[in-house]
Protein backbone atom coordinates (compact mmCIF):
# COMPACT_ATOMS: atom_id res chain seq x y z
CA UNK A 1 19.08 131.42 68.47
CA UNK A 2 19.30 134.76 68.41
CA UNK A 3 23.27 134.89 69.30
CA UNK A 4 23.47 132.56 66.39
CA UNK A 5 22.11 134.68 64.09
CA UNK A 6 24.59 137.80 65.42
CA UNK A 7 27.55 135.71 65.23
CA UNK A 8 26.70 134.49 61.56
CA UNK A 9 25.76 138.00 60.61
CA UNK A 10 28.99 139.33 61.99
CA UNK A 11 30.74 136.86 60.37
CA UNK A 12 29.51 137.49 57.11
CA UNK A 13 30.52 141.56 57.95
CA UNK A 14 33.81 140.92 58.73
CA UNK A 15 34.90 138.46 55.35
CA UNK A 16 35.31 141.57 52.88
CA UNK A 17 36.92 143.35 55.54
CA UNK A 18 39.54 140.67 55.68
CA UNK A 19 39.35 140.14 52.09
CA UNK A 20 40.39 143.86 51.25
CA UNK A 21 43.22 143.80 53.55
CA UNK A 22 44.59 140.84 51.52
CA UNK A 23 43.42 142.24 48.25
CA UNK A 24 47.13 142.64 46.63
CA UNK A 25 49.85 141.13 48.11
CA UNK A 26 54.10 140.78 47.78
CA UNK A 27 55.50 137.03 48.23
CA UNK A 28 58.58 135.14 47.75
CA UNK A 29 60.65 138.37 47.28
CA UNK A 30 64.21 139.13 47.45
CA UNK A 31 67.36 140.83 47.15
CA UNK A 32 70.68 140.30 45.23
CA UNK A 33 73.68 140.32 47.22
CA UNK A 34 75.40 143.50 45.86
CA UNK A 35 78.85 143.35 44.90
CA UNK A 36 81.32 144.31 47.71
CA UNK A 37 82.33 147.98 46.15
CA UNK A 38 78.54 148.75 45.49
CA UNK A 39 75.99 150.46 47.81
CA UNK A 40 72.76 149.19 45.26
CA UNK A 41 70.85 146.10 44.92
CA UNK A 42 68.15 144.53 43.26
CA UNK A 43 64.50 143.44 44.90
CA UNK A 44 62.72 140.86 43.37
CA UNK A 45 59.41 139.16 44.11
CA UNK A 46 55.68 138.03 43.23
CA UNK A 47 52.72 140.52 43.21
CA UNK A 48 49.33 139.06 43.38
CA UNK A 49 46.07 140.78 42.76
CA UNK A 50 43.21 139.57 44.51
CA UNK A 51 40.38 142.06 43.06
CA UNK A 52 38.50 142.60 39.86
CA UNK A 53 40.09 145.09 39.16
CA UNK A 54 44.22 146.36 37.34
CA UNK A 55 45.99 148.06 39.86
CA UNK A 56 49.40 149.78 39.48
CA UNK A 57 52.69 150.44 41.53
CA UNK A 58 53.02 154.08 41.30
CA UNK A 59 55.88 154.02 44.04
CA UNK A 60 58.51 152.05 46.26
CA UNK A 61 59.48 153.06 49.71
CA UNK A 62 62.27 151.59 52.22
CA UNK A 63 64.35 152.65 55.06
CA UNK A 64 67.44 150.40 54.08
CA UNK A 65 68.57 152.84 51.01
CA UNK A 66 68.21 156.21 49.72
CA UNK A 67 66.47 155.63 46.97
CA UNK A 68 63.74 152.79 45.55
CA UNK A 69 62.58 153.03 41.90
CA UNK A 70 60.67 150.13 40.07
CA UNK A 71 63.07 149.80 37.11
CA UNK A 72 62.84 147.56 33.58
CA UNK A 73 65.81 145.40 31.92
CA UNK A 74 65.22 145.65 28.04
CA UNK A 75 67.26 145.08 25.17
CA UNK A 76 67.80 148.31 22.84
CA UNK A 77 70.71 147.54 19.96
CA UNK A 78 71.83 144.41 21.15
CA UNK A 79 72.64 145.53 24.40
CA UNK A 80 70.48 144.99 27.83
CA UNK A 81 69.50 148.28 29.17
CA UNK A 82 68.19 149.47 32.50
CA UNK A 83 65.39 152.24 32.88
CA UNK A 84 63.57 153.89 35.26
CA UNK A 85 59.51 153.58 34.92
CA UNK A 86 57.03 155.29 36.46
CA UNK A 87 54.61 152.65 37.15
CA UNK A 88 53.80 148.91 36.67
CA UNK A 89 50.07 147.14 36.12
CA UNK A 90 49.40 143.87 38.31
CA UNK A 91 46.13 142.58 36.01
CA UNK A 92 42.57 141.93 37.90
CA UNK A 93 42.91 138.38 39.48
CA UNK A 94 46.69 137.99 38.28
CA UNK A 95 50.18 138.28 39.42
CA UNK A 96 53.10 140.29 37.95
CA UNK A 97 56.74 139.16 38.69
CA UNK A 98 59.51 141.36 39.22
CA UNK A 99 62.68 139.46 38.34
CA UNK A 100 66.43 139.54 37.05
CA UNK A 101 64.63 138.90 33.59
CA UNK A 102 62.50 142.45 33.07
CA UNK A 103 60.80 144.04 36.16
CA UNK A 104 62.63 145.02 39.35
CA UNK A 105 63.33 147.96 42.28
CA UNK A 106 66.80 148.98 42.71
CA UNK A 107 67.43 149.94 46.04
CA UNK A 108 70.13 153.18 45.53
CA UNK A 109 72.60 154.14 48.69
CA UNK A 110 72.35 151.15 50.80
CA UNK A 111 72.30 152.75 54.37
CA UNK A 112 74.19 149.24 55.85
CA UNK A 113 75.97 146.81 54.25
CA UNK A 114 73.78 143.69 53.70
CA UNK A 115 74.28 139.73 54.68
CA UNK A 116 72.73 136.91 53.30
CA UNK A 117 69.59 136.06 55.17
CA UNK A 118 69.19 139.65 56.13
CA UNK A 119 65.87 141.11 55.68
CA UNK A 120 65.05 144.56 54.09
CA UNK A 121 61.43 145.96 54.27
CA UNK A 122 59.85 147.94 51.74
CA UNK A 123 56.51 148.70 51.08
CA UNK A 124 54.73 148.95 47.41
CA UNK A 125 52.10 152.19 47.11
CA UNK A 126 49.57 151.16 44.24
CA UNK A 127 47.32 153.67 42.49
CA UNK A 128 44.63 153.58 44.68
CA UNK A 129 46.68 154.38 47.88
CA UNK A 130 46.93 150.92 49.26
CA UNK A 131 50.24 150.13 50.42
CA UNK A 132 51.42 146.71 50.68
CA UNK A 133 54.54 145.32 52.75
CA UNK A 134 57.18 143.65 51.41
CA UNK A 135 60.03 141.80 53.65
CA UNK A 136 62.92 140.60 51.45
CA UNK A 137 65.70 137.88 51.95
CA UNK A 138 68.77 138.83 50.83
CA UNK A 139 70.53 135.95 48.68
CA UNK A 140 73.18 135.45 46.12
């Protein structure tokens, strides 16, 4: 009975343990083939927040290029333009997509050429110091 009770009260120790680890998370992402005279690409994916409460990416990190920057597509006098931005929200219990439309990280001096299927790794810092890995398939 006793042993019971440990393993029950252990288990109910360990849930928001797990749960935190988990609390934001990266999915389905990937990168755009780049063009064969360019050494940037595009990363795209799905950020889920698991919490109660708005988080931000404040910064992008990856061994495969030089440089990572979360950047925004907008259009600005009929023309679509690119910016750098210094952070971007993921709501309380909600996702924010990163996609060819608005929201993505370019990925400046490729260190290697990459294929498609290759994998790049990156790994999102939000504002609370969390970090949170990101493997990308590269695609057309």
């Amino acid at each position: 009975m006793i042993k019971a009770w440990i393993v029950c009260v252990a288990a109910v120790f360990m849930i928001p343990v797990s749960a935190q680890n988990a609390a934001v998370v990266a999915r389905d992402a990937w990168v755009r083939m780049p063009l064969p005279s360019k050494k940037e690409a595009a990363l795209f994916l799905i950020v889920e927040n698991h919490t109660p409460e708005k988080r931000k990416i404040v910064a992008v990190s990856t061994d495969a290029a030089q440089v990572a920057e979360l950047h925004e597509m907008k259009m600005e006098r009929m023309t679509m333009v690119m910016t750098p931005i210094k952070d971007l929200s993921i709501p309380a219990n909600g996702k924010t997509s990163l996609n060819p439309d608005r929201y993505h990280i370019m990925l400046f001096g490729l260190k290697t050429r990459p294929a498609i299927g290759d994998t790049i790794k990156a790994t999102l810092k939000l504002d609370d110091g969390t970090m949170v890995p990101v493997t990308a398939t590269v695609r057309k």
